[in-house]
Protein backbone atom coordinates (compact mmCIF):
# COMPACT_ATOMS: atom_id res chain seq x y z
CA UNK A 1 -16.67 13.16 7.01
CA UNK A 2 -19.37 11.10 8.69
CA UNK A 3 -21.67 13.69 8.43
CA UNK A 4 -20.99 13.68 4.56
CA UNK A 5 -21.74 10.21 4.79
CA UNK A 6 -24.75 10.40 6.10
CA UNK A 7 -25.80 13.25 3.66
CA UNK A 8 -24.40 10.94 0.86
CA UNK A 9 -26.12 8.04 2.03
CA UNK A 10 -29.77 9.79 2.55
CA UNK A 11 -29.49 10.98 -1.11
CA UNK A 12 -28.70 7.89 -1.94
CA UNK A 13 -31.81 6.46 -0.65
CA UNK A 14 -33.58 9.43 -2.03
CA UNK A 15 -32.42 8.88 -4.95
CA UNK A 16 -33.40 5.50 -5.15
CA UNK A 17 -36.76 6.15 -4.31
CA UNK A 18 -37.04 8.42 -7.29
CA UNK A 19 -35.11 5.78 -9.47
CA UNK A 20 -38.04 3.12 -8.02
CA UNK A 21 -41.07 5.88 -8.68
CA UNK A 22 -40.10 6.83 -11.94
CA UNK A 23 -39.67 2.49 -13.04
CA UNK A 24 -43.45 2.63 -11.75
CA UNK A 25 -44.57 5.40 -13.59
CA UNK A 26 -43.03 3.93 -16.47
CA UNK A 27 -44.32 1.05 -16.08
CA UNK A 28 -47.83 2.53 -15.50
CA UNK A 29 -47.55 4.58 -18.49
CA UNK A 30 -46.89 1.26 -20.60
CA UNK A 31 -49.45 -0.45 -19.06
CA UNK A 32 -51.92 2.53 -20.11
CA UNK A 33 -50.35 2.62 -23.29
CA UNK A 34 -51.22 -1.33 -24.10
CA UNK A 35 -54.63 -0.23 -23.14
CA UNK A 36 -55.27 2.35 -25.51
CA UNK A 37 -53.48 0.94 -27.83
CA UNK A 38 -56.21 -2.34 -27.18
CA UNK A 39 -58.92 0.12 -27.01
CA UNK A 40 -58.02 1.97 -30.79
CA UNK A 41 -57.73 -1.71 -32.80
CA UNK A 42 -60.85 -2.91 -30.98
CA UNK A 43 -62.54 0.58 -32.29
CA UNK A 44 -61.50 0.21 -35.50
CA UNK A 45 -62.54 -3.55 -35.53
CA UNK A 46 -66.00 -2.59 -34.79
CA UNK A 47 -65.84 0.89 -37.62
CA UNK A 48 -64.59 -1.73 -40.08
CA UNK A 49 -67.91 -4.14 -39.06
CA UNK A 50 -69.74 -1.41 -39.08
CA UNK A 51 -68.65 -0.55 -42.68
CA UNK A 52 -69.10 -3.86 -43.68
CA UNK A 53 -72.27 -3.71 -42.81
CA UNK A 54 -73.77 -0.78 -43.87
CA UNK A 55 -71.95 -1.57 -47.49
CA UNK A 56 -74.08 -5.21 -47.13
CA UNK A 57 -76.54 -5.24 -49.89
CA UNK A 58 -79.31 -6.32 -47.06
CA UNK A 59 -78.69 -2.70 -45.46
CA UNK A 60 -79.04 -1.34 -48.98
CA UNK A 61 -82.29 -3.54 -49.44
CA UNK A 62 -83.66 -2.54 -46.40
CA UNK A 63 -82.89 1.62 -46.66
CA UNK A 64 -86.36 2.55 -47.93
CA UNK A 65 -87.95 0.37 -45.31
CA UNK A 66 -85.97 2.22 -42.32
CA UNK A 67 -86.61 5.24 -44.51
CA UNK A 68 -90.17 4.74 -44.58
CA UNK A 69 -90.40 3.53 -40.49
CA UNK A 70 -88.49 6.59 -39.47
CA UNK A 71 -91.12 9.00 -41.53
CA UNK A 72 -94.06 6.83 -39.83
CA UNK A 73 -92.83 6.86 -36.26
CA UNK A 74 -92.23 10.86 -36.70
CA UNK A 75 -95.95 11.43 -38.51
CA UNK A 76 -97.75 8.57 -35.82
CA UNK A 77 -99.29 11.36 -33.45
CA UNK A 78 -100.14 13.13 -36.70
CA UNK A 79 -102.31 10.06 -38.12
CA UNK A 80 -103.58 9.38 -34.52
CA UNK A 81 -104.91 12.64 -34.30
CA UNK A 82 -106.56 12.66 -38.02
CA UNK A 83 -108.48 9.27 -37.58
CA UNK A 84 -109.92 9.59 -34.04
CA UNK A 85 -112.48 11.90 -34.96
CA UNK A 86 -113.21 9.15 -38.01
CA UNK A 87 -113.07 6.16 -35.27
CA UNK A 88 -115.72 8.39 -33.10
CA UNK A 89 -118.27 9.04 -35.61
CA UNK A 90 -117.80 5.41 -37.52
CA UNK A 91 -118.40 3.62 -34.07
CA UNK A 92 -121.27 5.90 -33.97
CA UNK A 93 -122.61 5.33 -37.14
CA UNK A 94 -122.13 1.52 -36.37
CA UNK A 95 -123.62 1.60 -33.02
CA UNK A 96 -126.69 3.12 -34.90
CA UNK A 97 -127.58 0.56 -36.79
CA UNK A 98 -127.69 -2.83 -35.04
CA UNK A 99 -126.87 -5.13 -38.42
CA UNK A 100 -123.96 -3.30 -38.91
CA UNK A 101 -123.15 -3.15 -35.24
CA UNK A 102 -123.40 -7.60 -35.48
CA UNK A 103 -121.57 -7.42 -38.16
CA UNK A 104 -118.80 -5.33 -37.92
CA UNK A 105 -118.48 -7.31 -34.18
CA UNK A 106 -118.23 -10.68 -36.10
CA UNK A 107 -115.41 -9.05 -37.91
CA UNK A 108 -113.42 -8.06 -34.84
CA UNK A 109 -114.40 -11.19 -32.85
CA UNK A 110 -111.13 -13.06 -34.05
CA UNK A 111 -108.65 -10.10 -33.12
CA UNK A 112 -109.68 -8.61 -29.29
CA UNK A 113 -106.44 -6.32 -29.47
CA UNK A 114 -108.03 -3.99 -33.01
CA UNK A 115 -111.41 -4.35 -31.01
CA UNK A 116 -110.15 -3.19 -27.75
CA UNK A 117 -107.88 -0.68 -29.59
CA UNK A 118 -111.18 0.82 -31.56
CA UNK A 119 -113.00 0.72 -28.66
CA UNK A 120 -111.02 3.47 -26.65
CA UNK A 121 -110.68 5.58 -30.14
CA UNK A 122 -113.89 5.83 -30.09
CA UNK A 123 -114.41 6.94 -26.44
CA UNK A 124 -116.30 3.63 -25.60
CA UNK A 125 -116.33 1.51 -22.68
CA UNK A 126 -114.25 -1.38 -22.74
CA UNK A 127 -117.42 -4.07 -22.96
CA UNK A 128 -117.45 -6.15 -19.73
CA UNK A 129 -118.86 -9.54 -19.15
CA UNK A 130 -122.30 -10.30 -17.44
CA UNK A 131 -121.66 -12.73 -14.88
CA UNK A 132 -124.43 -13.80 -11.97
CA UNK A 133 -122.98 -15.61 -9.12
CA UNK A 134 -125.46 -18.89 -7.93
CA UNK A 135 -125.42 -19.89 -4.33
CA UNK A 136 -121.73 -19.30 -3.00
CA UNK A 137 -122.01 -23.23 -1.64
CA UNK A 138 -122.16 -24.26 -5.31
CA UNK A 139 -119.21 -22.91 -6.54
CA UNK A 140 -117.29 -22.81 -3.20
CA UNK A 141 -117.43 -26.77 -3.45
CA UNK A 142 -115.64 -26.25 -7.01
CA UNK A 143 -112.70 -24.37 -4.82
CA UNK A 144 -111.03 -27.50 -4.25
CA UNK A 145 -110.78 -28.79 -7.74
CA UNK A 146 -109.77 -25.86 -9.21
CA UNK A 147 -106.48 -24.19 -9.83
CA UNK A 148 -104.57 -21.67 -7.56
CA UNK A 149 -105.09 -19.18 -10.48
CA UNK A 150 -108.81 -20.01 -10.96
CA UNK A 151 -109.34 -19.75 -7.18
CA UNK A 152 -107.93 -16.19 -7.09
CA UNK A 153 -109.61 -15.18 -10.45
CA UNK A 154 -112.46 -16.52 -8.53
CA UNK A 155 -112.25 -14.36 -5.76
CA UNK A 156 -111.15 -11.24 -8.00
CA UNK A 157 -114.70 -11.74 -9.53
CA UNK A 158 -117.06 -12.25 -6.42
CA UNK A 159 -115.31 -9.18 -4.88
CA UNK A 160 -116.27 -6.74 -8.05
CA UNK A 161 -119.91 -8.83 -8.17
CA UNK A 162 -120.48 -7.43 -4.69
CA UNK A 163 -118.79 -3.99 -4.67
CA UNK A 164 -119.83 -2.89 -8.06
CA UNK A 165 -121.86 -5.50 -9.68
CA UNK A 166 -121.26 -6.43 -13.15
CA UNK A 167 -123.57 -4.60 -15.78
C-alpha cells in the first residue's frame, strides 16, 4: 500500500509537471500568437499606406519622371561611352585654338565641378596651380597668425614644392 503511494504520489508530481509545461506552452503559444497577430495588422497598415500612396495623384504626376530616371540610369554607361570620344576631340579642337581655349575657360570658370569633370573626359591633366615659395623665414613668421588648417595646408604645399615641384 505504501509503495502504491509512493507510485501514486510520483505521478502525481509528474503529472503536475506536465499540467505546469503544457500552461507554459500555452501560454507561449498565446504570447506568439499576439505577436503575429501584431505583426499581420502592422503589415497591412503599411500595404494600405502603401496603396494610398501609390493611388496619390503626386505618384501619378511623377510616373513619367521615375519612368524616364530609370531608362537614364540603365542607358548612363551607354551615353558615357558615346560622348567621350566627342569630349576628346572637342578639348582638342579647343586646346588648338587659344581664343577658343580663353573662352570656353571663361565659360567654365564659374562651375570647377563641369570643368574638372571635362577635364578627365578628355584625358587631360587636372590643371594645377603655380606656386613659388619666398624665403621660408617670410612665411614661417605668418605660422603664428594663421589657422591650424592653413598651417597644415601650408605644410601639405612646401612638402609637394620640394618633392615634386609645382609645374
Amino acid at each position: 500500500q505504501q509503495e502504491t503511494q509512493r507510485a501514486q504520489s510520483e505521478q502525481m508530481a509528474r503529472l503536475d509537471e506536465l499540467s505546469s509545461y503544457q500552461r507554459r506552452t500555452e501560454e507561449e503559444i498565446a504570447r506568439l500568437t499576439a505577436l503575429w497577430e501584431g505583426a499581420q495588422r502592422a503589415q497591412s497598415e503599411q500595404m494600405t499606406r502603401l496603396d494610398a500612396v501609390m493611388n496619390s495623384r503626386s505618384w501619378q504626376i511623377t510616373a513619367p519622371l521615375r519612368n524616364a530616371n530609370a531608362i537614364l540610369r540603365k542607358a548612363r554607361p551607354y551615353i558615357k561611352a558615346r560622348l567621350k570620344p566627342v569630349i576628346t576631340r572637342s578639348a582638342s579642337f579647343v586646346s588648338q585654338r587659344p581664343r577658343l581655349k580663353t573662352f570656353v575657360l571663361t565659360l567654365l570658370a564659374p562651375f570647377p565641378g563641369v570643368k574638372g569633370r571635362l577635364r578627365r573626359a578628355a584625358g587631360l591633366r587636372p590643371s594645377t596651380a603655380v606656386i613659388t615659395f619666398q624665403q621660408d623665414v617670410a612665411v614661417t613668421g605668418l605660422q603664428n597668425d594663421i589657422s591650424p588648417r592653413a598651417q597644415k595646408i601650408y605644410t601639405i604645399l612646401k612638402q609637394n614644392a620640394k618633392n615634386d615641384g609645382f609645374q
